[in-house]
Protein backbone atom coordinates (compact mmCIF):
# COMPACT_ATOMS: atom_id res chain seq x y z
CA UNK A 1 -91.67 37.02 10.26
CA UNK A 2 -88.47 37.96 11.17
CA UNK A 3 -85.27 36.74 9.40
CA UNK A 4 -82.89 35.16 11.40
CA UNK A 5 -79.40 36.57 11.49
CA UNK A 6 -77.54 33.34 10.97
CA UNK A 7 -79.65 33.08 7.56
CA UNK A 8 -79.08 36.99 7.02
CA UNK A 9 -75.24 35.87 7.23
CA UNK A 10 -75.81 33.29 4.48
CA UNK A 11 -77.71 35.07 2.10
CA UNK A 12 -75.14 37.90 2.01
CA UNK A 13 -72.90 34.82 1.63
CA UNK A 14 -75.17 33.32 -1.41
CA UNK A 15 -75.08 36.55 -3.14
CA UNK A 16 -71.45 37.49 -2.94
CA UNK A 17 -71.30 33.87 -4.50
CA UNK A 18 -73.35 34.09 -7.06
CA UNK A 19 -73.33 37.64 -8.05
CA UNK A 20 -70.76 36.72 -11.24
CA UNK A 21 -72.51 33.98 -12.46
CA UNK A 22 -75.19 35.89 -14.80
CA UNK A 23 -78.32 35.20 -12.63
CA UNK A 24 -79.57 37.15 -9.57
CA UNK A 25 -79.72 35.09 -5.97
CA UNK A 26 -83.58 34.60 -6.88
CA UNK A 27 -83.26 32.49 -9.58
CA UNK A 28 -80.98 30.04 -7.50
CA UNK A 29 -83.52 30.25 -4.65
CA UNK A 30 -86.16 29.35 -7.16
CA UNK A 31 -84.11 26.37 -8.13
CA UNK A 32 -83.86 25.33 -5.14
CA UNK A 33 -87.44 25.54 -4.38
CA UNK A 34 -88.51 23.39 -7.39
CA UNK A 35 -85.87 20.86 -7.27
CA UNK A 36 -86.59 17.60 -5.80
CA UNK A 37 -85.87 15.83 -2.50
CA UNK A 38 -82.21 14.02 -3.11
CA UNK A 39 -82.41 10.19 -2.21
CA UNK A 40 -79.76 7.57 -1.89
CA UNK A 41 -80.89 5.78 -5.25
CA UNK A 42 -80.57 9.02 -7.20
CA UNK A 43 -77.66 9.62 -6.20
CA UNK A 44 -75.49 6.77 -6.48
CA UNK A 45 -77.55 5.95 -9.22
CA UNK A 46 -78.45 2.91 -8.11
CA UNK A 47 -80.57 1.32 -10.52
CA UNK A 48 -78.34 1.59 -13.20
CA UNK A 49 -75.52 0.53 -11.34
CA UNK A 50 -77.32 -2.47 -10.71
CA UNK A 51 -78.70 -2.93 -14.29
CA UNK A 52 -74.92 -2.93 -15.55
CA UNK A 53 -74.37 -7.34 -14.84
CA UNK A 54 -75.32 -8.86 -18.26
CA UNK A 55 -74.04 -12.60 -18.52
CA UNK A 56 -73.20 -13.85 -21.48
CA UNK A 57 -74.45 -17.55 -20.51
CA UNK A 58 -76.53 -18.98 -18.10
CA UNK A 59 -74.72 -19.62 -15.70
CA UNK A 60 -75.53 -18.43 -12.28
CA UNK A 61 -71.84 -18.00 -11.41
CA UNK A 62 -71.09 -15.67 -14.22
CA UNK A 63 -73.04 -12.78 -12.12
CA UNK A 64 -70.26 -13.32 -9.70
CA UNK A 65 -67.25 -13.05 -12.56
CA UNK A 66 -68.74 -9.89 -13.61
CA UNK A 67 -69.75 -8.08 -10.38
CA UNK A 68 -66.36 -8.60 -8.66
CA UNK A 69 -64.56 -7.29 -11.56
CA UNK A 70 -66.68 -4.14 -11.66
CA UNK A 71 -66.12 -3.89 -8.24
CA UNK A 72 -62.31 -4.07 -8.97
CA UNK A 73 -62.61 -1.23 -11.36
CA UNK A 74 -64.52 0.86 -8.81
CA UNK A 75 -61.75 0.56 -6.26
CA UNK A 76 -59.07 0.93 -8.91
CA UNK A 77 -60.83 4.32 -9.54
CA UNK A 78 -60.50 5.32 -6.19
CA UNK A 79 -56.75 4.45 -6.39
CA UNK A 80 -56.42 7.19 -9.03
CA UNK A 81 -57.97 9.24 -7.31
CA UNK A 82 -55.38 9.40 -4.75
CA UNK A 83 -52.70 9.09 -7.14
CA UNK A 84 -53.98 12.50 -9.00
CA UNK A 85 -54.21 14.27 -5.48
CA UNK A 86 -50.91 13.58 -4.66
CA UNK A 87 -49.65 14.57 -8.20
CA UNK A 88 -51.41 17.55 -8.15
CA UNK A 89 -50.30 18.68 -4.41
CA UNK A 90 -48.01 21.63 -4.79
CA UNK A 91 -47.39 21.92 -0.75
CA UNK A 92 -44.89 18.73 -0.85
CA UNK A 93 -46.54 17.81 3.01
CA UNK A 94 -45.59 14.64 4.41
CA UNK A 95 -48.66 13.89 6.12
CA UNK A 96 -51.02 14.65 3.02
CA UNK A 97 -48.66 12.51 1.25
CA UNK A 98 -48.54 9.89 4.04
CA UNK A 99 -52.40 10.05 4.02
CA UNK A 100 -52.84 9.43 0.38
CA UNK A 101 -50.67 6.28 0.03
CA UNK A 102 -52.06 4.84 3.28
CA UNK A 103 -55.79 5.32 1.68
CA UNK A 104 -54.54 3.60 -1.65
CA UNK A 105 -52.87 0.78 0.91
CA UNK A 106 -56.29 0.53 2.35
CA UNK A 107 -58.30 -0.05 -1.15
CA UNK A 108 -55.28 -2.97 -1.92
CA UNK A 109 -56.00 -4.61 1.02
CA UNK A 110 -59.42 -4.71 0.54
CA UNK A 111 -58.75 -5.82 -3.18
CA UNK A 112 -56.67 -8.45 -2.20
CA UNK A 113 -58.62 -10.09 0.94
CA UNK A 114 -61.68 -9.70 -1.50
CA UNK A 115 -59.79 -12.34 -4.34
CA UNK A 116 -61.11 -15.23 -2.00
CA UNK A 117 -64.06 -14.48 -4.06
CA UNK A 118 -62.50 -15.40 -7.09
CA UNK A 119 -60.38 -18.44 -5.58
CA UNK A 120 -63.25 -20.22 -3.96
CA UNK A 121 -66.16 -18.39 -4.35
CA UNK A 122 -66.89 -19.87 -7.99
CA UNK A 123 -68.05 -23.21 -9.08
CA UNK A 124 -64.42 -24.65 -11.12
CA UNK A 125 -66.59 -26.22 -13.53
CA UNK A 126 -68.93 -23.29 -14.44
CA UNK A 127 -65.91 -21.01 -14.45
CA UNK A 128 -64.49 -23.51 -17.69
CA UNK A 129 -67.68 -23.40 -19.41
CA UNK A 130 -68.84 -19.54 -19.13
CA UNK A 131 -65.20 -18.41 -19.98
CA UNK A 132 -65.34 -20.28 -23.17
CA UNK A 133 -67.86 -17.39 -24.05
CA UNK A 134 -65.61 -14.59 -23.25
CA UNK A 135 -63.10 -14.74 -25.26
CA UNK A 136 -60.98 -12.66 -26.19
CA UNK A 137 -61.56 -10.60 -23.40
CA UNK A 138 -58.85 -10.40 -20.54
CA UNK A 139 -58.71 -8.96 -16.95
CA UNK A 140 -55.04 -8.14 -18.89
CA UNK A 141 -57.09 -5.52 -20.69
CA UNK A 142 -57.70 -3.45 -17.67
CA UNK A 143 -56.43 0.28 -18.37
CA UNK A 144 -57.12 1.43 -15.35
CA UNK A 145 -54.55 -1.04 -13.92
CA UNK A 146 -52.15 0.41 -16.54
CA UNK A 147 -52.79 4.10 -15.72
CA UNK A 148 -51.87 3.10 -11.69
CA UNK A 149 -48.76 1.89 -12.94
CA UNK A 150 -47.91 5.06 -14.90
CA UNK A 151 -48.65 7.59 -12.22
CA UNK A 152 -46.94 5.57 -9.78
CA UNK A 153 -43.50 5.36 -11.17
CA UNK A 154 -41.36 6.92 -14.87
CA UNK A 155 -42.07 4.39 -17.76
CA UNK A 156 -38.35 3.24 -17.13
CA UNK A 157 -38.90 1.23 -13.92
CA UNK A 158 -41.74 -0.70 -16.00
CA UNK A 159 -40.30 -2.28 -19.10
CA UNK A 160 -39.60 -5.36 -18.94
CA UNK A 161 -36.90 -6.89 -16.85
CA UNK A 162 -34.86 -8.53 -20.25
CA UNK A 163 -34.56 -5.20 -21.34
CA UNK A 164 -34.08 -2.98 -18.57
CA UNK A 165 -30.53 -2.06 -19.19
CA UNK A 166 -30.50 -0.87 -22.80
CA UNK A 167 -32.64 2.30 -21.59
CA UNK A 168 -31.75 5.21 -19.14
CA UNK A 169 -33.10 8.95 -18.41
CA UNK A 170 -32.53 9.87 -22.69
CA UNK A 171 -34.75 7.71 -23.61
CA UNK A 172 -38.16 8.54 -24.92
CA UNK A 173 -41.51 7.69 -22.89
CA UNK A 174 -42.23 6.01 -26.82
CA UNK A 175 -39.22 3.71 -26.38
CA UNK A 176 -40.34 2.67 -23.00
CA UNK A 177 -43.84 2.31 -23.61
CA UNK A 178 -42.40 0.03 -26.02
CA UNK A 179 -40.82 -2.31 -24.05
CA UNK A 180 -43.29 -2.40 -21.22
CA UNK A 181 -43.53 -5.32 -19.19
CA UNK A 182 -47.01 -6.33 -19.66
CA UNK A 183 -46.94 -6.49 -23.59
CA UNK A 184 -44.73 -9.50 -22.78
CA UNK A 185 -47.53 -11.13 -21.21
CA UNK A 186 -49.76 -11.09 -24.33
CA UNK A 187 -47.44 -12.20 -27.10
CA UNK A 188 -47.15 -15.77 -28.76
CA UNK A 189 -44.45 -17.53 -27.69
CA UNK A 190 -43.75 -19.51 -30.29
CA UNK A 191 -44.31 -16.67 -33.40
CA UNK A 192 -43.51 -13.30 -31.24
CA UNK A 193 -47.20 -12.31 -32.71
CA UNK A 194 -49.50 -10.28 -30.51
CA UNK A 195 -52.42 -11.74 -29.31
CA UNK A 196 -55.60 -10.13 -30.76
CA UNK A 197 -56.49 -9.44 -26.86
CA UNK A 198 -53.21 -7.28 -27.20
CA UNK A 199 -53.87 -5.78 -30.25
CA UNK A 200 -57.18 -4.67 -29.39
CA UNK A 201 -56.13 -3.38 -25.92
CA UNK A 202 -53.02 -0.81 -27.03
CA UNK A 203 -55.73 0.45 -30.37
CA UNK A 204 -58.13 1.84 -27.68
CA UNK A 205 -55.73 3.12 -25.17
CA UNK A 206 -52.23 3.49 -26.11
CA UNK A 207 -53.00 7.32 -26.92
CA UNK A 208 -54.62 8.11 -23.52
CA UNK A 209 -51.59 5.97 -21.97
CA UNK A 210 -49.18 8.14 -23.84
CA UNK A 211 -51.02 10.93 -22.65
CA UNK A 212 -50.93 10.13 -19.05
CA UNK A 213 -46.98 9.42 -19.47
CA UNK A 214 -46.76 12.82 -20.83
CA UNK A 215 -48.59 14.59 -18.51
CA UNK A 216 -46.95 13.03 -15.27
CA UNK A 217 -43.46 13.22 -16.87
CA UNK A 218 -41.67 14.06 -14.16
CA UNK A 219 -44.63 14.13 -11.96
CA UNK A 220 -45.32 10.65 -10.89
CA UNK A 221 -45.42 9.55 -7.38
CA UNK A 222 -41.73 8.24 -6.78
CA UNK A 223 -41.14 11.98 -8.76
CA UNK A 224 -42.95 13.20 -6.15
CA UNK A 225 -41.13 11.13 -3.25
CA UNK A 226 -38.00 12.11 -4.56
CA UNK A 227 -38.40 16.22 -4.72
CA UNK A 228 -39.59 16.33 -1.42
CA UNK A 229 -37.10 17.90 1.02
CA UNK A 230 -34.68 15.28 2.54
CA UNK A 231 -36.11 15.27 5.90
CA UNK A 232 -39.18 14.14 4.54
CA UNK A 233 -37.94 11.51 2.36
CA UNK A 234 -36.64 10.02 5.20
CA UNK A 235 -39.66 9.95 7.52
CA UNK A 236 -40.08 6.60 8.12
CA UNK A 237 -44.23 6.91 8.28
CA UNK A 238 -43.95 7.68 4.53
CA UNK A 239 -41.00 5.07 3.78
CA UNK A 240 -43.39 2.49 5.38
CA UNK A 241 -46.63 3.58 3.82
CA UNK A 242 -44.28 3.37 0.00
CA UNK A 243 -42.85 0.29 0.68
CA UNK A 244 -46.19 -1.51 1.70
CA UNK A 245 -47.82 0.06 -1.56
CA UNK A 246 -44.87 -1.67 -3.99
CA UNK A 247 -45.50 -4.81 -2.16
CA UNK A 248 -49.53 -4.53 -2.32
CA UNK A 249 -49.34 -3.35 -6.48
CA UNK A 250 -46.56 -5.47 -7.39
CA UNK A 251 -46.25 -9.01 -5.42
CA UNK A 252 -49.49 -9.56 -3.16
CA UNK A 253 -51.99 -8.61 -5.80
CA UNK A 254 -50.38 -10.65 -8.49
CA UNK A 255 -50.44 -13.35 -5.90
CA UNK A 256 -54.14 -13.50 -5.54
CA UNK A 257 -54.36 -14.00 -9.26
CA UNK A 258 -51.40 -16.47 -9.15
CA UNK A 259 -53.73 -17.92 -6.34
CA UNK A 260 -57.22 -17.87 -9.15
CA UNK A 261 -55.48 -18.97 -12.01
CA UNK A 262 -53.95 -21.41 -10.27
CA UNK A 263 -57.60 -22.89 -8.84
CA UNK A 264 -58.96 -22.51 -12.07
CA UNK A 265 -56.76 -22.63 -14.69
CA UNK A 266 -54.20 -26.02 -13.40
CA UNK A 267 -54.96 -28.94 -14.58
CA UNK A 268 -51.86 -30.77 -13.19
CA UNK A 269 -48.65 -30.33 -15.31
CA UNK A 270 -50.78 -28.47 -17.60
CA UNK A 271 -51.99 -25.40 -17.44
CA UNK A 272 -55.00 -24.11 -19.44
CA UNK A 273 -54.84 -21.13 -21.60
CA UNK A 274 -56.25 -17.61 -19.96
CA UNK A 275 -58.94 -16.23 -22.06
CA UNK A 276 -56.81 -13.00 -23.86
CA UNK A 277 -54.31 -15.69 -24.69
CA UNK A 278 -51.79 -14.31 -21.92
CA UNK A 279 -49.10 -16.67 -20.94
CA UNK A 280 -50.31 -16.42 -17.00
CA UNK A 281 -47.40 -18.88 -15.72
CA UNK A 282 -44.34 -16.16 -17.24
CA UNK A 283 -46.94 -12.95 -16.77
CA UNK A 284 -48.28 -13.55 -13.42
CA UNK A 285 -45.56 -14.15 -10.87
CA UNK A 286 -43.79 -11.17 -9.68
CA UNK A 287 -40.41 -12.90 -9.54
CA UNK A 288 -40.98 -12.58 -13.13
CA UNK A 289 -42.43 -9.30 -13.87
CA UNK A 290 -39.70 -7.97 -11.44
CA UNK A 291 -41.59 -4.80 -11.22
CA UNK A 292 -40.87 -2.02 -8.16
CA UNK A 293 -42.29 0.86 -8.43
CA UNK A 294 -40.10 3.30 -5.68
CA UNK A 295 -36.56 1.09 -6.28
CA UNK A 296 -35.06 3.16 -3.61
CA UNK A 297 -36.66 1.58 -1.16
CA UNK A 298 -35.06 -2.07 -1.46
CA UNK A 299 -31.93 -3.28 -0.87
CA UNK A 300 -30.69 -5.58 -4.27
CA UNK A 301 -30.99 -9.11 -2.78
CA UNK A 302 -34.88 -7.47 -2.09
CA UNK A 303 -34.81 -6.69 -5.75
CA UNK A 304 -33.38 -9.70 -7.01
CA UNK A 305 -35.83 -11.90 -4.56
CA UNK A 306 -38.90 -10.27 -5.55
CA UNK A 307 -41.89 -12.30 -4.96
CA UNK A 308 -39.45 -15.86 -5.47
CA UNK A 309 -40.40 -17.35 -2.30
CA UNK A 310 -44.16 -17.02 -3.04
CA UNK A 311 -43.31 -18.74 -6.95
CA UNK A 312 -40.49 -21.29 -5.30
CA UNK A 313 -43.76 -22.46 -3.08
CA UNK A 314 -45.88 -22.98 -5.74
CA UNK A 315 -43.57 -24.68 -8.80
CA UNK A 316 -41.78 -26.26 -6.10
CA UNK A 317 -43.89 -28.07 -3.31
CA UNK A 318 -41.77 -29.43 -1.67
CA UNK A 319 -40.27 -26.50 -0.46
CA UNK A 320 -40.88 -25.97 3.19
CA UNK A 321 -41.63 -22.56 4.00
C-alpha cells in the first residue's frame, strides 16, 4: 500500500527530529505502537487528585475547608505561571504583556467570586469545632501566595508600612525580606515572639523565597512594566489590566477573607483567634497592610486610602456608603 505524501512529509519531519537523540525513528515508532490509549483520568491524574481530601475530623464540612483551599493553590499556580512568562519574555510586547496580566485578572476573579464558598458555604458551628484540630496550620502559611508577591513587585514595596522609609534601592533583598509585611501578621503582640505557625513557615521556605528574590532581582513584573519603551508604558490597555491586578492581589482578595473571618471568626466585640495565631483584625485589612504592588499607578490620596472605605464599613457601621 502506498504511503501517502502528507505522511511521507512527516516522517522526513520525525527523523530530522529525532536523528540526535541516540535512537533511530523505529524505535520511537515502536513506542508509539506499544504505548497505551491516553484517557482523561490518566492524564489529569484523576484519581489521585481526588484521593488527596483527608479530614482530620468528622465533620462533613471539613471536605469543603480542604477542597477549596486546594483549589486555591491550583489557581495560584496558574498565577505563576503567568508571572514566569512574562518574566521570562525578552520581546518587551505590549499585547503578550497585556495578555498575561488580563489571564492572572481572570484567575482573581474567579478566586474571589469563589470565597462565597467560604463565607456561607460552611456550617459556623462545624467550622469552630474542626478548626480546633488544625492547629497550627494557617492559610498565612501559603508560599505560593508569597512567591506572587515577590515576582510581582522588588521586596521594597512589601515591607511593612511602619517601616517603609528607613529602606531605599541600597538596601539588601535580606533587609527587606526582613521587614516584610506579612511577618507582622504572625507575631505576638504582647511579647514581639513569633508564632510557631511563623516559625515553621520561614524554616521551610525562606531559602526558596530568597531564591526567587534573587533570581527576579530586577526582573519582577513592575521591573518589567517599567523597562518597557515609554509608549508602551503608557498604553492604557496595559495601565488598566496593572491597576485592576493591584486591586484584585492587594484589596479585593483580602476582602473576601476580611468577609470569612469576619462570618466565622466575630463573636461580637470579640474576635476569635485564627488558627496560626495571626492577628487577622491588624493582618487582614488592606488599609493596613498598605500594600501596592505597581505604586506608579496611584495617585497618593489612592495610596493613603487604600482599601479604608471597605475597613471604615466594617469597624464602623454606621457609616453609610
Amino acid at each position: 500500500m502506498a504511503i501517502r505524501a502528507e505522511i511521507e512529509e512527516r516522517i522526513a519531519k520525525l527523523e530530522e527530529k529525532y536523528k540526535n537523540s541516540g535512537q533511530d525513528l523505529g524505535s520511537y515508532l515502536d513506542g508509539l505502537l506499544h504505548e497505551r490509549y491516553l484517557t482523561y483520568w490518566d492524564y489529569i491524574h484523576l484519581d489521585t487528585l481526588l484521593s488527596l481530601q483527608v479530614p482530620r475530623t468528622h465533620f462533613p464540612d471539613e471536605e469543603i475547608f480542604i477542597m477549596y483551599h486546594q483549589i486555591t493553590e491550583l489557581y495560584f499556580k496558574l498565577i505563576i505561571h503567568e508571572q514566569k512568562q512574562i518574566i521570562d519574555d525578552k520581546l518587551q510586547q505590549v499585547d503578550f504583556y497585556v495578555q498575561r496580566i488580563n489571564r492572572i485578572n481572570n484567575y482573581y476573579k474567579a478566586l474571589i467570586s469563589s470565597f462565597d464558598i467560604m463565607i456561607n458555604g460552611m456550617d459556623r458551628e462545624q467550622f469552630l469545632q474542626y478548626r480546633m484540630s488544625l492547629l497550627p496550620a494557617s492559610g498565612f502559611q501559603s508560599a505560593q501566595f508569597r512567591m506572587i508577591e515577590i515576582y510581582a513587585t522588588p521586596l521594597i514595596n512589601l515591607v511593612h508600612n511602619t517601616v517603609v522609609g528607613k529602606f531605599d534601592s541600597s538596601s539588601s533583598l535580606e533587609e527587606l525580606y526582613e521587614n516584610i509585611y506579612w511577618k507582622k501578621g504572625a507575631v505576638d503582640t504582647a511579647t514581639g515572639e513569633k508564632t510557631l505557625t511563623l516559625k515553621q513557615f520561614e524554616y521551610r521556605y525562606t531559602p526558596r523565597f530568597m531564591r526567587i528574590a534573587h533570581a527576579v532581582k530586577g526582573m519582577t513584573l513592575y521591573d518589567k512594566y517599567l523597562a518597557l519603551p515609554r509608549e508602551a508604558r503608557e498604553n492604557p490597555r496595559l495601565i488598566e489590566a496593572m491597576r485592576a491586578l493591584d486591586v484584585n492581589a492587594n484589596v479585593n482578595w483580602n476582602l473576601m477573607h476580611m468577609g470569612a473571618a469576619y462570618r466565622h471568626l466575630s463573636k461580637g466585640e470579640k474576635a476569635i483567634d485564627a488558627t496560626g495565631g495571626t492577628n487577622w483584625r491588624q493582618y487582614l485589612p488592606p488599609n493596613f497592610q498598605k500594600i501596592i504592588f505597581f505604586p506608579e499607578f496611584w495617585t497618593d490620596r489612592e495610596k493613603s486610602d487604600w482599601g479604608k472605605q471597605w475597613v471604615d464599613h466594617i469597624f464602623n457601621p454606621k457609616i453609610k456608603e
